[in-house]
C-alpha atoms as a PDB file:
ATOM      1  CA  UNK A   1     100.243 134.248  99.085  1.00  0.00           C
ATOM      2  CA  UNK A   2     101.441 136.964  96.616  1.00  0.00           C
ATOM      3  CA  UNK A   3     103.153 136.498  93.757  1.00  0.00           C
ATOM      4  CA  UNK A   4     106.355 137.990  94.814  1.00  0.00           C
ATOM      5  CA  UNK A   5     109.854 135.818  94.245  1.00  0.00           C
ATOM      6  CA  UNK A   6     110.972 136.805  98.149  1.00  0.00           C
ATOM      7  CA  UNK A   7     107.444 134.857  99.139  1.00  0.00           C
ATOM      8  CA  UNK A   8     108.652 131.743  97.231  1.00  0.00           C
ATOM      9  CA  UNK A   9     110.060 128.635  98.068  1.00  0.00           C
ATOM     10  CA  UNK A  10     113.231 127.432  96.267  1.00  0.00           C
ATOM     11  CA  UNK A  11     112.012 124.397  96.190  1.00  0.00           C
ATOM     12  CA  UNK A  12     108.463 122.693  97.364  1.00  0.00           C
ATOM     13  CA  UNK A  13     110.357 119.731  98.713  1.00  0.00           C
ATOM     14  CA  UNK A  14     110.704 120.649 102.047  1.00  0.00           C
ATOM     15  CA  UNK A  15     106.895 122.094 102.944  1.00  0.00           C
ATOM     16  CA  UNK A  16     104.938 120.101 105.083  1.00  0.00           C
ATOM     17  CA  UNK A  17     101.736 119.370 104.079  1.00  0.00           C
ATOM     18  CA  UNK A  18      99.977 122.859 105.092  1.00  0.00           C
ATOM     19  CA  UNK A  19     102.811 124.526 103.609  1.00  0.00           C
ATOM     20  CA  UNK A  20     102.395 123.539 100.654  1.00  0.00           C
ATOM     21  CA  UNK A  21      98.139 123.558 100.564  1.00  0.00           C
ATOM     22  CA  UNK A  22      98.893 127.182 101.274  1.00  0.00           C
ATOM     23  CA  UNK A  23     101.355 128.028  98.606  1.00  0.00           C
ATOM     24  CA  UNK A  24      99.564 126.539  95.723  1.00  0.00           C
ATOM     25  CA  UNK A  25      96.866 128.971  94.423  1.00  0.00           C
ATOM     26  CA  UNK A  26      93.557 127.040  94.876  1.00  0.00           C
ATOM     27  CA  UNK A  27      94.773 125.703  97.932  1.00  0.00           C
ATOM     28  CA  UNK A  28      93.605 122.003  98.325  1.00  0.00           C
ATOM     29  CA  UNK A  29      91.188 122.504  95.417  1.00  0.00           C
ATOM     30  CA  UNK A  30      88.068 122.772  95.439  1.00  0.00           C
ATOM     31  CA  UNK A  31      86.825 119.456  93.993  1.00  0.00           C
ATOM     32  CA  UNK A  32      89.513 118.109  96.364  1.00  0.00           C
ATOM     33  CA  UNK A  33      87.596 119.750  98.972  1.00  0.00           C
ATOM     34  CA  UNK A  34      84.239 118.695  97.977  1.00  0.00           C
ATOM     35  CA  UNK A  35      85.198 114.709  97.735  1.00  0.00           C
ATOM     36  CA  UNK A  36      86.611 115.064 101.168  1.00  0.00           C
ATOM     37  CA  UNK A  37      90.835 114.722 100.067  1.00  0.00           C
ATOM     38  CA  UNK A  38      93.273 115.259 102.526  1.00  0.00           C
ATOM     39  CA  UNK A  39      96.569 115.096 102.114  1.00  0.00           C
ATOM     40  CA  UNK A  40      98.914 112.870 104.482  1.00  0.00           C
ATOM     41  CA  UNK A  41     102.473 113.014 103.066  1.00  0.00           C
ATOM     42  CA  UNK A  42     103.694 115.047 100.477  1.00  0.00           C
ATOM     43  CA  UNK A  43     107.354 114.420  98.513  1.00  0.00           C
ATOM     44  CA  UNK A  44     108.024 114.155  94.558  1.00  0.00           C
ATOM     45  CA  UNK A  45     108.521 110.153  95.087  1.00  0.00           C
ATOM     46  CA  UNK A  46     105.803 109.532  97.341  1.00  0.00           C
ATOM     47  CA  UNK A  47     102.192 111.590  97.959  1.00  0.00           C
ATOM     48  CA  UNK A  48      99.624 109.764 100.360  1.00  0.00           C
ATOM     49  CA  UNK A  49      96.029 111.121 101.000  1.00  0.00           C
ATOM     50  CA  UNK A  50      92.906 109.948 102.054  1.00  0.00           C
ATOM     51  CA  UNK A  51      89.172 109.919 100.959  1.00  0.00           C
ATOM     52  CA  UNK A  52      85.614 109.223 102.365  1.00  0.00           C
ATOM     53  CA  UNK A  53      83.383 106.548 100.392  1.00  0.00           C
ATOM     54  CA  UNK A  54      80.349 108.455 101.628  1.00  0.00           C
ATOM     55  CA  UNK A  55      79.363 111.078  98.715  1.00  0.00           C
ATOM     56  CA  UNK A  56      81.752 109.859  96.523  1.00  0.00           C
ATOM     57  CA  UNK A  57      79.366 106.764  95.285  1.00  0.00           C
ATOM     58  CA  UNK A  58      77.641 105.930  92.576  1.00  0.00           C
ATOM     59  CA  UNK A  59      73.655 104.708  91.979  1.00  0.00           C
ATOM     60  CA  UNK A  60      74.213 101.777  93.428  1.00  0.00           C
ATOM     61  CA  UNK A  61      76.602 103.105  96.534  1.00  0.00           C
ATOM     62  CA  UNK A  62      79.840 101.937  95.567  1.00  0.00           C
ATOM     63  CA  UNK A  63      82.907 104.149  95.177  1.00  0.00           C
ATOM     64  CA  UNK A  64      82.932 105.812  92.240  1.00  0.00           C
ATOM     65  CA  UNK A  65      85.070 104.889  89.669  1.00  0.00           C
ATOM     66  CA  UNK A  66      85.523 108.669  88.270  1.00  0.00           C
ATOM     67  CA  UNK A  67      86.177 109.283  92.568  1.00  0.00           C
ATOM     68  CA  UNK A  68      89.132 106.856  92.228  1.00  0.00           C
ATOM     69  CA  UNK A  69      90.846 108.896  89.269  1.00  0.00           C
ATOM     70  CA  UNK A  70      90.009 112.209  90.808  1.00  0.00           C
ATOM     71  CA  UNK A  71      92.258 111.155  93.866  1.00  0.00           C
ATOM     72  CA  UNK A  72      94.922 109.084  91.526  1.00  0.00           C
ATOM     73  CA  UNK A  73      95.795 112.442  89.383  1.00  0.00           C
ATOM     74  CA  UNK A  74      95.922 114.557  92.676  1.00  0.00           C
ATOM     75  CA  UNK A  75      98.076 112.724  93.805  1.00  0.00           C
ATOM     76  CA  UNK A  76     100.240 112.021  90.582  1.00  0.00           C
ATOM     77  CA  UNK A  77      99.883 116.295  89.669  1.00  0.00           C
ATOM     78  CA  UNK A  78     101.117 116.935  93.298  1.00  0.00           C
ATOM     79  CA  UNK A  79     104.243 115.088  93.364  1.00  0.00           C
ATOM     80  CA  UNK A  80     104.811 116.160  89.872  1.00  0.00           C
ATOM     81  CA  UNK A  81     104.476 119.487  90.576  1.00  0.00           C
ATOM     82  CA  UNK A  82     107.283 119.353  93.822  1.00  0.00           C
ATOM     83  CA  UNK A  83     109.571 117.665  91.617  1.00  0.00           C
ATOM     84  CA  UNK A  84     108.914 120.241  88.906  1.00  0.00           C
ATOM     85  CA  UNK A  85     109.086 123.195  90.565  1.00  0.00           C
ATOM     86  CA  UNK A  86     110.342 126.045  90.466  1.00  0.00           C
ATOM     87  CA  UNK A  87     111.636 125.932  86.754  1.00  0.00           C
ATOM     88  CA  UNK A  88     108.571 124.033  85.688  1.00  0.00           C
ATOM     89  CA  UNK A  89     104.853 123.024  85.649  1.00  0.00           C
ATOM     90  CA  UNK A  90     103.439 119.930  86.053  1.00  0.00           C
ATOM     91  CA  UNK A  91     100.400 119.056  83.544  1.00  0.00           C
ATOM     92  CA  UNK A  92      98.593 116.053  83.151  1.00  0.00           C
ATOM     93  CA  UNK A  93      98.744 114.065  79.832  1.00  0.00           C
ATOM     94  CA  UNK A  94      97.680 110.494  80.623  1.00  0.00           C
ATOM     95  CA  UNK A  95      96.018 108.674  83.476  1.00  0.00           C
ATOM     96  CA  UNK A  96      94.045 105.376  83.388  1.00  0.00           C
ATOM     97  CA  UNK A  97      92.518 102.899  86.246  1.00  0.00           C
ATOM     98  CA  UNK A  98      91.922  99.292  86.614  1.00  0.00           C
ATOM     99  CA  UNK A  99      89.416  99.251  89.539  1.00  0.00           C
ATOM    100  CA  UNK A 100      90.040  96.064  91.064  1.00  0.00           C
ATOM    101  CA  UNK A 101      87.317  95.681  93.808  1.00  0.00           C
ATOM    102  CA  UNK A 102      84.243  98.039  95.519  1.00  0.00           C
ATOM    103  CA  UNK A 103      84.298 100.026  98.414  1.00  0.00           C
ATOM    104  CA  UNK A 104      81.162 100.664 100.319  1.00  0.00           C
ATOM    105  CA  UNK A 105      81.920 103.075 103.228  1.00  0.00           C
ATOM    106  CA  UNK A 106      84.596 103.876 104.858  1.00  0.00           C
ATOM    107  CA  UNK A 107      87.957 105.506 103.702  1.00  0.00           C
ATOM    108  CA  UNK A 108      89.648 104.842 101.116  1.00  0.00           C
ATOM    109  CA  UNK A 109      94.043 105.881 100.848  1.00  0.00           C
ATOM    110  CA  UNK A 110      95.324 106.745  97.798  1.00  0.00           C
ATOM    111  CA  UNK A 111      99.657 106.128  97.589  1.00  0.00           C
ATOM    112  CA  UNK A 112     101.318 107.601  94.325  1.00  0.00           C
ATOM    113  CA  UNK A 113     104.794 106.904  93.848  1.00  0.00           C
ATOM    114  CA  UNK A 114     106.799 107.498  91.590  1.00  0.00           C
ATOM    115  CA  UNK A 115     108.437 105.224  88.766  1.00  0.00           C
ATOM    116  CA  UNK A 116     109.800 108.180  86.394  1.00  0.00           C
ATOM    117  CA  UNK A 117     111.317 111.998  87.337  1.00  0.00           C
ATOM    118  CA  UNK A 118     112.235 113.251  84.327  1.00  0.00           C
ATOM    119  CA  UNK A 119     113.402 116.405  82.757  1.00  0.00           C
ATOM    120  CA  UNK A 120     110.193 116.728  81.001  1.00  0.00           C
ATOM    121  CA  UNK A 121     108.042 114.127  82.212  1.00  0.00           C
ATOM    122  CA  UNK A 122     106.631 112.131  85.349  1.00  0.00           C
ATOM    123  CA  UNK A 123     104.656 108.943  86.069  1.00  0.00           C
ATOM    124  CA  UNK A 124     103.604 107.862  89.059  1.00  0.00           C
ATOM    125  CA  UNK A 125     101.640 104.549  90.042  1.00  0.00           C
ATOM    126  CA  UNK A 126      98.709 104.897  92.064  1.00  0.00           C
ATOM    127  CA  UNK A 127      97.432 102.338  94.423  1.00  0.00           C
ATOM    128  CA  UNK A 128      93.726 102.991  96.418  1.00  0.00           C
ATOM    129  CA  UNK A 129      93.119 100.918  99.417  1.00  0.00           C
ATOM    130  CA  UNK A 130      90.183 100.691 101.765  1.00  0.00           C
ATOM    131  CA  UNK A 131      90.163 100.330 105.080  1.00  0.00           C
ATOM    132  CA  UNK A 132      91.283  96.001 105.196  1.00  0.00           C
ATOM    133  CA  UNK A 133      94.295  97.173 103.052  1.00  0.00           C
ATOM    134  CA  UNK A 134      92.655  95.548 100.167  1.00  0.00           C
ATOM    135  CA  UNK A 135      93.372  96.895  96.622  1.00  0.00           C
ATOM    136  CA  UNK A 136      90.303  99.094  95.303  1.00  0.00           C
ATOM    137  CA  UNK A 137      92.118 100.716  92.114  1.00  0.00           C
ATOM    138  CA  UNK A 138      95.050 100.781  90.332  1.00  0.00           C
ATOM    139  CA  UNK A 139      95.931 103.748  88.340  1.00  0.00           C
ATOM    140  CA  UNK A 140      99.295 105.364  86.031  1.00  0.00           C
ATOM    141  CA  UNK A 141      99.546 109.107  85.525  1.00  0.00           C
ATOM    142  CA  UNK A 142     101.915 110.722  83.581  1.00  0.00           C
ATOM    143  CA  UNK A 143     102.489 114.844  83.294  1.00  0.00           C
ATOM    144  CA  UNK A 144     104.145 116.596  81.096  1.00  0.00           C
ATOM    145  CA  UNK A 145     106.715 119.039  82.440  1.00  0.00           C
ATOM    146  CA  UNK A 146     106.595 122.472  80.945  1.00  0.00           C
ATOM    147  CA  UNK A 147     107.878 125.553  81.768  1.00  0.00           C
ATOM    148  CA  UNK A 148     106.766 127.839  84.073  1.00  0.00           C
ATOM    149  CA  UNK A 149     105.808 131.173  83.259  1.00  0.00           C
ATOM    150  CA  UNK A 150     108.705 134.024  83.798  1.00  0.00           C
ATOM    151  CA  UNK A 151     111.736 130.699  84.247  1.00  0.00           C
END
C-alpha cells in the first residue's frame, strides 16, 4: 500500500482481519509467518490468533516458552496499534509470562484483551490455550504510545 493519506484508513478499527494484514507494512510479519500466526479477530479490546505447537518446540518438544511471548506481544502490539492509530504508534515496553502448563502438538490460541487504553499507554492480558481449553501461558504487555511520524 503506498504511503499516501487518500490510501489510509481513519481509523484501523473497522478492517477485517485481511484488511488490516494488508495495511500494515510487513504484513503479518515475518516471524509471525514463520511460527505459523494467524490472526482470528482483530479490535483494540480484544485480538485472537492461533499457533501450531509443531516447530515452535523446544529440545525436549514442548512449546516453547520464547513461542508463547512471541504470540502474547503480537497480539498485545496489534490491538495497541488499532487503538493508537492514526495519531500514534504503538511500541512495546514491558511483557512477561507465567507458563502454566506444556503443550505437545496441536494448536495453541492466544486471546489479548485489554485492561488499559490510554492516552499514552496500553496493557493487555494474554491468555494461551491448547486445544482442551486448558491454560498454557499467561502473559501482560504494555506499549507505550508515541506519536506517529508527520501527526
Amino acid at each position: 500500500m503506498s504511503d499516501t493519506s487518500a490510501s489510509r484508513p481513519e481509523s484501523l478499527a473497522d478492517l477485517s482481519v485481511e484488511e488490516l494484514i494488508a495495511f500494515m507494512p510487513e504484513g503479518n510479519g515475518r516471524l509471525n509467518d514463520k511460527m505459523g500466526v494467524e490472526l482470528v479477530e482483530v479490535s483494540a479490546e480484544r485480538v485472537v490468533a492461533t499457533m501450531p505447537v509443531e516447530g515452535n518446540t523446544q529440545p525436549f518438544g514442548l512449546l516453547h516458552g520464547g513461542a508463547s511471548v512471541v504470540l502474547a506481544e503480537t497480539l498485545g502490539s496489534i490491538g495497541s496499534a488499532i487503538h493508537a492509530y492514526p495519531a500514534k504508534i504503538a511500541v512495546g515496553v514491558d511483557i512477561n509470562a507465567t507458563h502454566h502448563r506444556s503443550a505437545t502438538s496441536g494448536i495453541v490460541t492466544g486471546v489479548a484483551t485489554a485492561v488499559h487504553l490510554g492516552r499514552s499507554s496500553t496493557s493487555y492480558e494474554v491468555v494461551i490455550t491448547d486445544e482442551r481449553g486448558k491454560r498454557v501461558c499467561t502473559s501482560r504487555i504494555t506499549c507505550a504510545l508515541i506519536d506517529a511520524p508527520g501527526a
